[in-house]
C-alpha atoms as a PDB file:
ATOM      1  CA  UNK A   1       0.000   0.000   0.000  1.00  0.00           C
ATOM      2  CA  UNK A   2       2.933   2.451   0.960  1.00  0.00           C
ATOM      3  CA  UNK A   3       4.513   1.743  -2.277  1.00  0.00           C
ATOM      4  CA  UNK A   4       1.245   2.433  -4.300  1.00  0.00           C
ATOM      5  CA  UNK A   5       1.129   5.423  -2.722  1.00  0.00           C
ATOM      6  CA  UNK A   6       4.547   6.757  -3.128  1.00  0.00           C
ATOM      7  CA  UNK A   7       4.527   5.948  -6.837  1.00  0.00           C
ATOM      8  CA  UNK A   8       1.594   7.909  -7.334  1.00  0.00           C
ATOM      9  CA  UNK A   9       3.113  10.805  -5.476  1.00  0.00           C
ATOM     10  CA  UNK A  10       6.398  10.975  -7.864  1.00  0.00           C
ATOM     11  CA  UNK A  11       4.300  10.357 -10.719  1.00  0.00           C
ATOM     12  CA  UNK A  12       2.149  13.421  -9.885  1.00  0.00           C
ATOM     13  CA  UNK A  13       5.348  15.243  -9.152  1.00  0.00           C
ATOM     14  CA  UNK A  14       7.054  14.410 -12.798  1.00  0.00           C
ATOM     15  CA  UNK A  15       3.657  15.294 -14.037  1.00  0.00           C
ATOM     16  CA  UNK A  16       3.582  18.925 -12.665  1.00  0.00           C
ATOM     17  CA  UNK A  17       6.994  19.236 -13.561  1.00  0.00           C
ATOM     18  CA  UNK A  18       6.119  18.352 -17.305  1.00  0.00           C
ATOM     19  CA  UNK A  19       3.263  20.895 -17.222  1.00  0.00           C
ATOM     20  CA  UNK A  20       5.492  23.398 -16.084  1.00  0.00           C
ATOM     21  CA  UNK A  21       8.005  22.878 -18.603  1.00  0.00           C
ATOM     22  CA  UNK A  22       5.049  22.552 -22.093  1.00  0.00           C
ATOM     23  CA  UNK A  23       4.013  26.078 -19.783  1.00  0.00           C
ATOM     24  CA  UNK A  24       7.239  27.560 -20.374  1.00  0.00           C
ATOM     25  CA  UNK A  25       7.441  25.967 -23.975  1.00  0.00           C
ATOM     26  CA  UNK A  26       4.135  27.680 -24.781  1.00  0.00           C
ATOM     27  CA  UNK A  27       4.024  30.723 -23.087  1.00  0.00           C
ATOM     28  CA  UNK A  28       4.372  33.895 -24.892  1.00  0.00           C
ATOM     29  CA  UNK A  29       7.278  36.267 -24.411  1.00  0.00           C
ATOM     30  CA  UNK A  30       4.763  38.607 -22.319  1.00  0.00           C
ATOM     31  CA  UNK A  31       4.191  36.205 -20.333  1.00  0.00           C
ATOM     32  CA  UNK A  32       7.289  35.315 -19.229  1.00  0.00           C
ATOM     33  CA  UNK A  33       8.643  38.410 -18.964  1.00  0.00           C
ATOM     34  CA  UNK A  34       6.060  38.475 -15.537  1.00  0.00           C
ATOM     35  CA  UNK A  35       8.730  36.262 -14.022  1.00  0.00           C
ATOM     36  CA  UNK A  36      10.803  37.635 -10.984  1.00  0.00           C
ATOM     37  CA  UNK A  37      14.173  38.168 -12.543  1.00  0.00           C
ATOM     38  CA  UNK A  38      13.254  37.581 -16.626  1.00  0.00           C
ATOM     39  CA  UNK A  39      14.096  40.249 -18.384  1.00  0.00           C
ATOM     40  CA  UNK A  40      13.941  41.288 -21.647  1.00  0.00           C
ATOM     41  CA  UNK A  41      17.062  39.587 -22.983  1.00  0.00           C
ATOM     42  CA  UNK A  42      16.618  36.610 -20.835  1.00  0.00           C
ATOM     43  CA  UNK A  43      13.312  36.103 -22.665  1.00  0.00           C
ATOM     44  CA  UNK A  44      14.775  36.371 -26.044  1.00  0.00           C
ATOM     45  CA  UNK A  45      17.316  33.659 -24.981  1.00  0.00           C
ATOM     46  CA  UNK A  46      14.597  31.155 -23.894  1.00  0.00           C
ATOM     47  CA  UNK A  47      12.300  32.252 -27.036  1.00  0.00           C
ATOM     48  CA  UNK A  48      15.527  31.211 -29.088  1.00  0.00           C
ATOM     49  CA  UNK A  49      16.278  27.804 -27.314  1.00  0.00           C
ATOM     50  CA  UNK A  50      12.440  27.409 -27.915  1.00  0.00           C
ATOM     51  CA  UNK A  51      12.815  27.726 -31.544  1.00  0.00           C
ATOM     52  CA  UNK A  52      15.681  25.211 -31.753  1.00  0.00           C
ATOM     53  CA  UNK A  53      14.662  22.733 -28.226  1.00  0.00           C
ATOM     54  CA  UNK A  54      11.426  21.071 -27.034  1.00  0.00           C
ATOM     55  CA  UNK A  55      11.499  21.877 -23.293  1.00  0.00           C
ATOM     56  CA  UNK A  56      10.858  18.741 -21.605  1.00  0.00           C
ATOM     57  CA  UNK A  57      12.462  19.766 -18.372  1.00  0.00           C
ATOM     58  CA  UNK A  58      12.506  22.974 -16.534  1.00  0.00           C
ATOM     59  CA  UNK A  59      16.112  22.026 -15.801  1.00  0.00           C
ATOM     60  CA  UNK A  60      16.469  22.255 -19.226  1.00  0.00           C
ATOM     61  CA  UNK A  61      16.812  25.711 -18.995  1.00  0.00           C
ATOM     62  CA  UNK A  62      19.761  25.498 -16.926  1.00  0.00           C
ATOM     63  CA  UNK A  63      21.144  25.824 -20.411  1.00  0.00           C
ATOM     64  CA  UNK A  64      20.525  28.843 -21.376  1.00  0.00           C
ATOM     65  CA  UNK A  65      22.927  31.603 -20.473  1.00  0.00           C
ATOM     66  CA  UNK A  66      22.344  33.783 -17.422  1.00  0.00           C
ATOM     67  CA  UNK A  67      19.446  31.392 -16.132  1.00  0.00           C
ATOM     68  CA  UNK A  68      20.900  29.814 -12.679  1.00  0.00           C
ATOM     69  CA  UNK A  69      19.528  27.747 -10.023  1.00  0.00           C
ATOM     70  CA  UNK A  70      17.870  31.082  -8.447  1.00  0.00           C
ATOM     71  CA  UNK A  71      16.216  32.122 -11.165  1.00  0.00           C
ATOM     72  CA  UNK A  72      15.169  28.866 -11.976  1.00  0.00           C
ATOM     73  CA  UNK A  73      13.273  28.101  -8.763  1.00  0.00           C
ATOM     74  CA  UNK A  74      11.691  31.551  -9.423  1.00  0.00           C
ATOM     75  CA  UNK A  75      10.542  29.922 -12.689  1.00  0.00           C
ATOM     76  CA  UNK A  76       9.517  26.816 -10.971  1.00  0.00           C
ATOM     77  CA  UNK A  77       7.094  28.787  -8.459  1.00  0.00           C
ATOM     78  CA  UNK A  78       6.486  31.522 -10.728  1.00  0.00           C
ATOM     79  CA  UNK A  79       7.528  34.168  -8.731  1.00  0.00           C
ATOM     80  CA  UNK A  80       6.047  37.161 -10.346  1.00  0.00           C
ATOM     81  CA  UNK A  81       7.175  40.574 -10.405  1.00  0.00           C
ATOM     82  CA  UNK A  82       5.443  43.170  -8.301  1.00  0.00           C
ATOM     83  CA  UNK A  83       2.377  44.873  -9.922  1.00  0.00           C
ATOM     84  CA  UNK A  84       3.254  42.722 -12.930  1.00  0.00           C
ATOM     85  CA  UNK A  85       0.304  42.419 -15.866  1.00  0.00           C
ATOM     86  CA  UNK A  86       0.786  41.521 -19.443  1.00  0.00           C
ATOM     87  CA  UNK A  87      -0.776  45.284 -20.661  1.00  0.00           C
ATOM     88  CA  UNK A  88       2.692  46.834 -18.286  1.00  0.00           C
ATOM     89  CA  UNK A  89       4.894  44.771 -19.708  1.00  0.00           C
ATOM     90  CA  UNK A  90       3.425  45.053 -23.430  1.00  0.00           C
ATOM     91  CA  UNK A  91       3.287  49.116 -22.741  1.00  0.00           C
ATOM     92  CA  UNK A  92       5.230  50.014 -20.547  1.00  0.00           C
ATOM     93  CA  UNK A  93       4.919  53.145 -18.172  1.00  0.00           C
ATOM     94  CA  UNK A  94       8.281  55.249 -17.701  1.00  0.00           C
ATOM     95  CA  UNK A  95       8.141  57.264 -14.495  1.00  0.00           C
ATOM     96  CA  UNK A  96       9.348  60.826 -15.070  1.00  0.00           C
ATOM     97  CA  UNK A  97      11.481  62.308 -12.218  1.00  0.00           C
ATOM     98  CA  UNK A  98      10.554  65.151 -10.624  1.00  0.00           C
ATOM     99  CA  UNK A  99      13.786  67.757  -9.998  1.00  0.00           C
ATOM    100  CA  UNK A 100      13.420  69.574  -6.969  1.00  0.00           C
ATOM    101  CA  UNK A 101      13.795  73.411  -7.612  1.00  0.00           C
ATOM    102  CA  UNK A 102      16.024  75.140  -5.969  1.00  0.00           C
ATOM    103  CA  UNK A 103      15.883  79.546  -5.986  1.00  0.00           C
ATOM    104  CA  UNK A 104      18.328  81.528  -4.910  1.00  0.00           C
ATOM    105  CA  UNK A 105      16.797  84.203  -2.192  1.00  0.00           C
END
C-alpha cells in the first residue's frame, strides 16, 4: 500500500513538472517576462532555445545563459514581479522624475 502510494506521489510530481516545462514551452514572451528576474534579454534567450529545443524539463533551462539555479526556482514557483500584468509589460509606463527646484533668495 505504501509503495502504491509513493509511486503515485512521484508520478504526480514528474507530471507537474512536465506541465510546467510545455508552460514555459508555450508561453508567450509577455508572459514570461512576468517572471521575478526575466528580463527582456533573458526572454529572447529562452524564445531562441524554444525555436531550436522542445522543453521537456525545466532544468532544461539550466542551459541557457544567465538562467541559474535562483532564477530557476523563481521559474519553478512563478515568482512574479510586483504589480506585474501583461498590458505593463506590453506598454510600458516610464516614471518621469521630478527635480526639486532650488531659488536663490
Amino acid at each position: 500500500m505504501f509503495g502504491k502510494i509513493v509511486l503515485m506521489e512521484i508520478l504526480l510530481s514528474s507530471f507537474l513538472f512536465s506541465m510546467s516545462a510545455t508552460m514555459v514551452q508555450n508561453a508567450p514572451k509577455e508572459k514570461l517576462k512576468c517572471i521575478k528576474g526575466l528580463g527582456i534579454k533573458r526572454v529572447q534567450s529562452i524564445a531562441t532555445y524554444r525555436q531550436k529545443n522542445t522543453i521537456n524539463s525545466l532544468d532544461e533551462l539550466l542551459n541557457i545563459k544567465g538562467i541559474g539555479k535562483a532564477l530557476l526556482n523563481n521559474i519553478k514557483n512563478d515568482v512574479q514581479k510586483k504589480s506585474c500584468s501583461i498590458s505593463e509589460k506590453v506598454f510600458p509606463l516610464k516614471e518621469k522624475k521630478q527635480r526639486k527646484s532650488i531659488s536663490a533668495e
